[in-house]
C-alpha atoms as a PDB file:
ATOM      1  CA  UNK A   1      94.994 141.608  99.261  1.00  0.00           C
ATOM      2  CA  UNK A   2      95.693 142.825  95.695  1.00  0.00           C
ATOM      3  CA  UNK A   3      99.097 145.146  94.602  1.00  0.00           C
ATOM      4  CA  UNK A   4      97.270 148.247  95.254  1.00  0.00           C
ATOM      5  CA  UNK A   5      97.508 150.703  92.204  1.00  0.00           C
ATOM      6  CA  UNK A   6      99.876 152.878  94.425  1.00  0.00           C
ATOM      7  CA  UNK A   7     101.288 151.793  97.303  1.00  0.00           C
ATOM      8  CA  UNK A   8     102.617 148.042  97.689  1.00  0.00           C
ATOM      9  CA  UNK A   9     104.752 147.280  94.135  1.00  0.00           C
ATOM     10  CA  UNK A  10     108.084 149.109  93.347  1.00  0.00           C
ATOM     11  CA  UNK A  11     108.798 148.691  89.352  1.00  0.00           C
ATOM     12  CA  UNK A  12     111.935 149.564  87.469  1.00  0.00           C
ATOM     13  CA  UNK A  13     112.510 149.236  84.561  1.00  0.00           C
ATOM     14  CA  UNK A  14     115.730 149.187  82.393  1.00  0.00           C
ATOM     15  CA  UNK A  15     116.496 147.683  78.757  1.00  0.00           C
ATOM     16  CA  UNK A  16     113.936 146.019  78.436  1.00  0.00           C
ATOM     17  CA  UNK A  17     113.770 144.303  82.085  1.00  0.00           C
ATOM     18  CA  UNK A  18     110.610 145.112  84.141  1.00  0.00           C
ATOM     19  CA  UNK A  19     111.066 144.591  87.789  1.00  0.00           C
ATOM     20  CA  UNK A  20     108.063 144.277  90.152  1.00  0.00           C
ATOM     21  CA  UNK A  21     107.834 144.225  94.097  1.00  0.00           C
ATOM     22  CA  UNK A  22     104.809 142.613  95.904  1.00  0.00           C
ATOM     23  CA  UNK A  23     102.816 140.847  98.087  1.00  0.00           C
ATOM     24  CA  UNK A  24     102.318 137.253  97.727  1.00  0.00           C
ATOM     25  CA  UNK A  25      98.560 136.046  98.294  1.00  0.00           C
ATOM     26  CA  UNK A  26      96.266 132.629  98.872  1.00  0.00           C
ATOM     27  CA  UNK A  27      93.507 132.050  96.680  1.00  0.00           C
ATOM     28  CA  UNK A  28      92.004 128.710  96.356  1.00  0.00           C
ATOM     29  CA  UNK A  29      94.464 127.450  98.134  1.00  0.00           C
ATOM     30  CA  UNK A  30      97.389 128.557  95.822  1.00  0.00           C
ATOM     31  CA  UNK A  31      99.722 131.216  96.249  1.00  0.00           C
ATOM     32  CA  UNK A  32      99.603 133.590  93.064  1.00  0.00           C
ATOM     33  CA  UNK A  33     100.872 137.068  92.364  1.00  0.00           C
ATOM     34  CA  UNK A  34      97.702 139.733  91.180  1.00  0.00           C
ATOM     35  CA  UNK A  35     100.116 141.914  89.173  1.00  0.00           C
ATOM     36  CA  UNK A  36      98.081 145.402  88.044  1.00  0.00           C
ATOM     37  CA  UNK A  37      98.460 144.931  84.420  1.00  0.00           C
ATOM     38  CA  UNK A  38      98.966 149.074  84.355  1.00  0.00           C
ATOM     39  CA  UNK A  39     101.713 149.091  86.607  1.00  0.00           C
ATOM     40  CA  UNK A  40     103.962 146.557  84.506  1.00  0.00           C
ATOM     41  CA  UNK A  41     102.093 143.197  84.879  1.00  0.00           C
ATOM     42  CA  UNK A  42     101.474 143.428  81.056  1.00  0.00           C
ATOM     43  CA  UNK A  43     105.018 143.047  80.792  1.00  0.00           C
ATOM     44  CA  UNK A  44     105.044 139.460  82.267  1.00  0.00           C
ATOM     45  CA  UNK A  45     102.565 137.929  80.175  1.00  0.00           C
ATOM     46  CA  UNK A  46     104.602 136.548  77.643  1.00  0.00           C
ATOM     47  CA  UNK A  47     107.592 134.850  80.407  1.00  0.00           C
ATOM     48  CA  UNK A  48     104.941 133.432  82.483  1.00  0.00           C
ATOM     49  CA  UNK A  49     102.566 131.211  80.314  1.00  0.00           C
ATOM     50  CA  UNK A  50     102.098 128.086  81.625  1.00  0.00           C
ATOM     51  CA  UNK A  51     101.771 130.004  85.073  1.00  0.00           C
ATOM     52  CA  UNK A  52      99.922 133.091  84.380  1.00  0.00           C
ATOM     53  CA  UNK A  53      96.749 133.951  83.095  1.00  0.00           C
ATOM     54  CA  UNK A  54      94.690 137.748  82.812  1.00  0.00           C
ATOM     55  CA  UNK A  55      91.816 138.267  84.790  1.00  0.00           C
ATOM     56  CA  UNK A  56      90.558 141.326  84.209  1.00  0.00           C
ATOM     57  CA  UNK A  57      93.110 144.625  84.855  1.00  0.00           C
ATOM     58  CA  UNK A  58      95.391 141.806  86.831  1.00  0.00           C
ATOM     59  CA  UNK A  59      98.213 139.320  85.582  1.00  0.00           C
ATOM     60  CA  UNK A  60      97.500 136.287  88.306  1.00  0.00           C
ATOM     61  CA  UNK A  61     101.324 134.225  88.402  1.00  0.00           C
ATOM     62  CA  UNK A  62     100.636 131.194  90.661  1.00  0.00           C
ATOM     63  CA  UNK A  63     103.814 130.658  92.570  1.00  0.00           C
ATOM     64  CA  UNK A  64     104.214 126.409  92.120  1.00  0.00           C
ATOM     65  CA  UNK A  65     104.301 124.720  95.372  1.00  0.00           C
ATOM     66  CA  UNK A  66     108.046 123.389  94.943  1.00  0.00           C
ATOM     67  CA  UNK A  67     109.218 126.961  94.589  1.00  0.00           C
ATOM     68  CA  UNK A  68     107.536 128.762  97.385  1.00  0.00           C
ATOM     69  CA  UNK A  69     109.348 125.811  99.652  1.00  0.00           C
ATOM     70  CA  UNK A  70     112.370 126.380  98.070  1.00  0.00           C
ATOM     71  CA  UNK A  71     111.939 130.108  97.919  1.00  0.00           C
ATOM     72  CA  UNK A  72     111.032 130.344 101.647  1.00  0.00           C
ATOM     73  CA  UNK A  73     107.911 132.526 100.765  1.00  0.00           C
ATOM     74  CA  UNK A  74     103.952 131.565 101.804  1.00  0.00           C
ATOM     75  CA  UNK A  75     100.957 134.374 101.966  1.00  0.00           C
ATOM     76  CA  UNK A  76     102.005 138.142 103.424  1.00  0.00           C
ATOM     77  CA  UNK A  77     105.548 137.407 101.762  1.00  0.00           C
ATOM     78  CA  UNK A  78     106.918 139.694  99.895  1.00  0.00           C
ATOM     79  CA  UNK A  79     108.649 138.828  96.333  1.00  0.00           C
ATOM     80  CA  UNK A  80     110.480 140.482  93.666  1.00  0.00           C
ATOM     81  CA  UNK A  81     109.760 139.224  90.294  1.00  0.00           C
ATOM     82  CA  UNK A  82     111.008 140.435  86.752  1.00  0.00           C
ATOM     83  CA  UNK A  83     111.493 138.989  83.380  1.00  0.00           C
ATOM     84  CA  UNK A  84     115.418 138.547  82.262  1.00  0.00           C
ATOM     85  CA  UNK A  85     116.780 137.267  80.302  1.00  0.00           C
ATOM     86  CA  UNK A  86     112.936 136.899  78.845  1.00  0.00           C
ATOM     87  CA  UNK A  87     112.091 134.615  81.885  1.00  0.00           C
ATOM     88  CA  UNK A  88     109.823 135.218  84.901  1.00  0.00           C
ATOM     89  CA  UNK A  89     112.111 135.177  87.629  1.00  0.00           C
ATOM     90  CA  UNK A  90     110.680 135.122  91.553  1.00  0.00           C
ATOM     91  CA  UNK A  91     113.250 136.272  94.250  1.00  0.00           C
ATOM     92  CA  UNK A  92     111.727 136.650  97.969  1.00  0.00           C
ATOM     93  CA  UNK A  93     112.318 140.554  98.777  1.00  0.00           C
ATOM     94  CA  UNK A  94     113.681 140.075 101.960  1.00  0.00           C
ATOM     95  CA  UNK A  95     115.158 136.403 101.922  1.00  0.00           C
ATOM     96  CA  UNK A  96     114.362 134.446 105.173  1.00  0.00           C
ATOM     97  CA  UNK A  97     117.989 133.219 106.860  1.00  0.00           C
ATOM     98  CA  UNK A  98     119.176 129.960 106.653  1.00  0.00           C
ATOM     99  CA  UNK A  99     118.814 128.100 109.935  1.00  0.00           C
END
C-alpha cells in the first residue's frame, strides 16, 4: 500500500515545518514510510539520511525496529511524521493506550 496521491496523507505546513500523515507498510521485512515526493516527501530528505533513500517519485523512511516497539506502530499503522526542529520526527497518529 503506497500514500496514495490523494487520499491517505494529510500535510501542513507552517514556517518551515512539513507535517505528513500516513500509512505505515512491510517491505522486505522492514517497516518504511513511501512518502510521494510531490505531496511533501521532498521535504524530508535532508532530516532523514541515514534512514531514507528516493526511489523513484517516493521518499522510502524505514521506521528502525527499536522505534516501532517503542512507538507501538507495525504495518496498517498510521503515523505522523514531520521535520522540526530540522529532524524527522515519527509520532503514531492515533497512539495505542498504555496497558
Amino acid at each position: 500500500m503506497k500514500w496514495p496521491d490523494n487520499s491517505n496523507y494529510h500535510c501542513v505546513s507552517m514556517s518551515y515545518v512539513t507535517s505528513l500523515k500516513g500509512p505505515v507498510e512491510k517491505v522486505d521485512g522492514k517497516l518504511v514510510l513511501r512518502i510521494p515526493l510531490s505531496a511533501g516527501g521532498d521535504q524530508f530528505i535532508d532530516c532523514s539520511k541515514g534512514i531514507s533513500e528516493v526511489e523513484g517519485e517516493y521518499l522510502k523512511v524505514t521506521i528502525p525496529e527499536w522505534l516501532a516497539g517503542m512507538l507501538r506502530i507495525d504495518e496498517g499503522s498510521i503515523v505522523s511524521i514531520d521535520n522540526e526542529n530540522g529532524k524527522c520526527n515519527i509520532r503514531p497518529a492515533n497512539p495505542a493506550p498504555v496497558q
